[in-house]
Protein backbone atom coordinates (compact mmCIF):
# COMPACT_ATOMS: atom_id res chain seq x y z
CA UNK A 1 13.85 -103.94 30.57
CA UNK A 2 14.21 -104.97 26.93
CA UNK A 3 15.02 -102.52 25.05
CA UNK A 4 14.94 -104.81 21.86
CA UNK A 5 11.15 -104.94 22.17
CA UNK A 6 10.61 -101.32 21.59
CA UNK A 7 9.16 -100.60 18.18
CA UNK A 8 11.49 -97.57 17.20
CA UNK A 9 10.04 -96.50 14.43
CA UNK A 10 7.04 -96.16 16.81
CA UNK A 11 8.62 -94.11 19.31
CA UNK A 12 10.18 -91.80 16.54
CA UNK A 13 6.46 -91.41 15.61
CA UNK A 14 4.90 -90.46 18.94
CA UNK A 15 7.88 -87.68 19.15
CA UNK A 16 6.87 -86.44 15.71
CA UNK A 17 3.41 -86.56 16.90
CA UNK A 18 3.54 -84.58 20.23
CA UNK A 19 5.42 -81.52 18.50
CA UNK A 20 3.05 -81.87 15.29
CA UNK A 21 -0.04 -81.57 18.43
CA UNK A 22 1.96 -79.23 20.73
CA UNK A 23 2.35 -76.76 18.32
CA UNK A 24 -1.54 -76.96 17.21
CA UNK A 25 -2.40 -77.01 21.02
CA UNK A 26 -0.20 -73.83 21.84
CA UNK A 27 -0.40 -71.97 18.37
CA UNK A 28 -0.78 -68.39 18.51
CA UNK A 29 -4.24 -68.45 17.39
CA UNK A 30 -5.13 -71.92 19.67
CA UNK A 31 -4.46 -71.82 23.52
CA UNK A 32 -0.76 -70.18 23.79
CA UNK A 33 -1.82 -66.94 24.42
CA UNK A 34 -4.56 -67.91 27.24
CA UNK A 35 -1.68 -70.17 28.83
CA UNK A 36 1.26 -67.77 28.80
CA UNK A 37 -0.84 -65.10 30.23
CA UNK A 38 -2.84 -68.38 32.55
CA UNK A 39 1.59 -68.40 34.07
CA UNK A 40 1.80 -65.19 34.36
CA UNK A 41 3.40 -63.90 31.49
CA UNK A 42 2.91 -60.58 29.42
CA UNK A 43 3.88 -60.16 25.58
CA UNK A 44 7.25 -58.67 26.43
CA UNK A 45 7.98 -61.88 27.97
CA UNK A 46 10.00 -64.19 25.42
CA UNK A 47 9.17 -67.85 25.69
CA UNK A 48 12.14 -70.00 26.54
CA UNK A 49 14.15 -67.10 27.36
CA UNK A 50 17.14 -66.56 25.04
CA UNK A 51 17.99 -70.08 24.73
CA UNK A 52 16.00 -71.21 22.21
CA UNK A 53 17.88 -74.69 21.14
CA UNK A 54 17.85 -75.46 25.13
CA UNK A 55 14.21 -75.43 25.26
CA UNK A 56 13.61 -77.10 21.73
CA UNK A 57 16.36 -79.84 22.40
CA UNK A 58 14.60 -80.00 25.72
CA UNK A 59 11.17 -80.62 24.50
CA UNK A 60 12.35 -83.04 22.19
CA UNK A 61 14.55 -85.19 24.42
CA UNK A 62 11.34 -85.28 26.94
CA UNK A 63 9.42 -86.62 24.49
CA UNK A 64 11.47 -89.22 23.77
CA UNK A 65 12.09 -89.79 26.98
CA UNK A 66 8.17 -90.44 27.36
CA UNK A 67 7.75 -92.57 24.29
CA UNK A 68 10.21 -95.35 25.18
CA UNK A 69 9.08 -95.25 29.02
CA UNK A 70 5.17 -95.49 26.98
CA UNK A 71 6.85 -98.55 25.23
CA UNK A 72 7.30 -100.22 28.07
CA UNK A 73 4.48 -99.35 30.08
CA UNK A 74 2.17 -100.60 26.94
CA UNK A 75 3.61 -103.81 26.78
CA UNK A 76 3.15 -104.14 30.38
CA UNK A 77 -0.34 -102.76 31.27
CA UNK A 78 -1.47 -104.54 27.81
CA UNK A 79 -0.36 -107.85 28.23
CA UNK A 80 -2.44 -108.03 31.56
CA UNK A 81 -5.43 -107.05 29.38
CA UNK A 82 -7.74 -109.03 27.85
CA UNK A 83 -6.92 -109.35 24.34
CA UNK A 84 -3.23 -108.60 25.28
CA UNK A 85 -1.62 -105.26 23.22
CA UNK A 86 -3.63 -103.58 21.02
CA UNK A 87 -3.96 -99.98 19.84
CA UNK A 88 -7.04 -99.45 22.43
CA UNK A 89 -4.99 -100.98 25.19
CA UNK A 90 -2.66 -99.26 24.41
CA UNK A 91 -4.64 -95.86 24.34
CA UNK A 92 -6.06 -97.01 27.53
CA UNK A 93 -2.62 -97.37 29.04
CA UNK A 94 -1.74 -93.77 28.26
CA UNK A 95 -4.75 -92.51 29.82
CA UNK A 96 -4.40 -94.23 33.05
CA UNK A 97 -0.57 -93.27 33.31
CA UNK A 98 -1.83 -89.35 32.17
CA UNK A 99 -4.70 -89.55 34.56
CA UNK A 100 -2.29 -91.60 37.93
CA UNK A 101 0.93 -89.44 37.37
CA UNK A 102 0.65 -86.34 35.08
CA UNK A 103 -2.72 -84.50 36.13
CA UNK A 104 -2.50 -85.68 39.39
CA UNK A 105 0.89 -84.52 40.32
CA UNK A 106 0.42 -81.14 37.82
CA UNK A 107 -2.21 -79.78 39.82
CA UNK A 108 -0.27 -80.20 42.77
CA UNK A 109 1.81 -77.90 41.82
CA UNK A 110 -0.66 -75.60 39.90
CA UNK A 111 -2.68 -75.49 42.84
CA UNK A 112 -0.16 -73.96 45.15
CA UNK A 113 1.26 -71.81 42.42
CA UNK A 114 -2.80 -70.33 41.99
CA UNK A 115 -2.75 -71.49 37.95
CA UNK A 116 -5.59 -73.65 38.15
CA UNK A 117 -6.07 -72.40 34.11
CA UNK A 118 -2.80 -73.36 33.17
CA UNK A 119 -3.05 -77.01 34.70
CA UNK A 120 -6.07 -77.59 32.70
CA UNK A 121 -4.68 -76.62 29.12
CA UNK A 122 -0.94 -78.28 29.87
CA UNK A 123 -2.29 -81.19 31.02
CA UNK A 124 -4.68 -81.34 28.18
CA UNK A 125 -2.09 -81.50 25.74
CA UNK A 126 -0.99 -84.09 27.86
CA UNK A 127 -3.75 -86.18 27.86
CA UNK A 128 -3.67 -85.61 23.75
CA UNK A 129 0.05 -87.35 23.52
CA UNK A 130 -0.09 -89.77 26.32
CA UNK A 131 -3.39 -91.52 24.44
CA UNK A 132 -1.80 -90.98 21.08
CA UNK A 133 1.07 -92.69 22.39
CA UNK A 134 -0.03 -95.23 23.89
CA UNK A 135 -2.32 -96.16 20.60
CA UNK A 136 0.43 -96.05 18.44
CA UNK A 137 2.72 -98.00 20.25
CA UNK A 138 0.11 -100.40 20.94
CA UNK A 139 -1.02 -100.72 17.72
CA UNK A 140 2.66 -101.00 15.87
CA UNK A 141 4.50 -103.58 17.74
């Protein structure tokens, strides 16, 4: 791996990106209340329990975490496309790896936990960042 190929700027984007459309997807007034009560929660339940910098620091060091592994994969997948890495191979890229790794092995585990709902609105913020990613990082290289 070569790190030195990874657009930084453009993985500092896709992080800014996935809390900028995590927060829209689970606003108060969006999906977050049909989720937390889709996992069983009530409105005495606090989210993230009482450690709120865990789960924030958390969140953000995933997301990072995804955007350089993106990086690579889009660089990969793309150059074994025809017209080599652009931002719709690149969008293309994070759809497959959304559609191969995250929904697939999410509703494993939904499934057997009986939160068929929830599966379908985490992975659809999922689908949101993994495409956004992947066209960003495709497209600024």
């Amino acid at each position: 791996m070569d790190f030195s190929s990874i657009n930084w700027l453009a993985v500092l984007s896709c992080v800014v990106v996935s809390m900028i459309s995590g927060s829209l997807w689970f606003g108060p007034k969006t999906f977050f209340p049909i989720w937390w009560k889709a996992i069983g929660k009530t409105e005495k339940d606090t989210p993230g329990g009482n450690n709120m910098g865990l789960m924030w620091g958390g969140t953000v060091a995933a997301s990072v975490v995804q955007a350089v592994s993106m990086a690579f994969m889009v660089n990969v997948m793309g150059s074994g496309m025809s017209g080599g890495v652009t931002m719709a191979s690149g969008a293309m890229t994070g759809f497959m790896l959304w559609f191969g790794f995250v929904a697939a092995t999410g509703i494993t585990n939904k499934l057997f936990a009986g939160q068929l709902k929830a599966w379908f609105l985490e992975t659809g913020n999922h689908l949101i960042n993994f495409v956004l990613f992947g066209a960003i990082l495709g497209a600024w290289r």
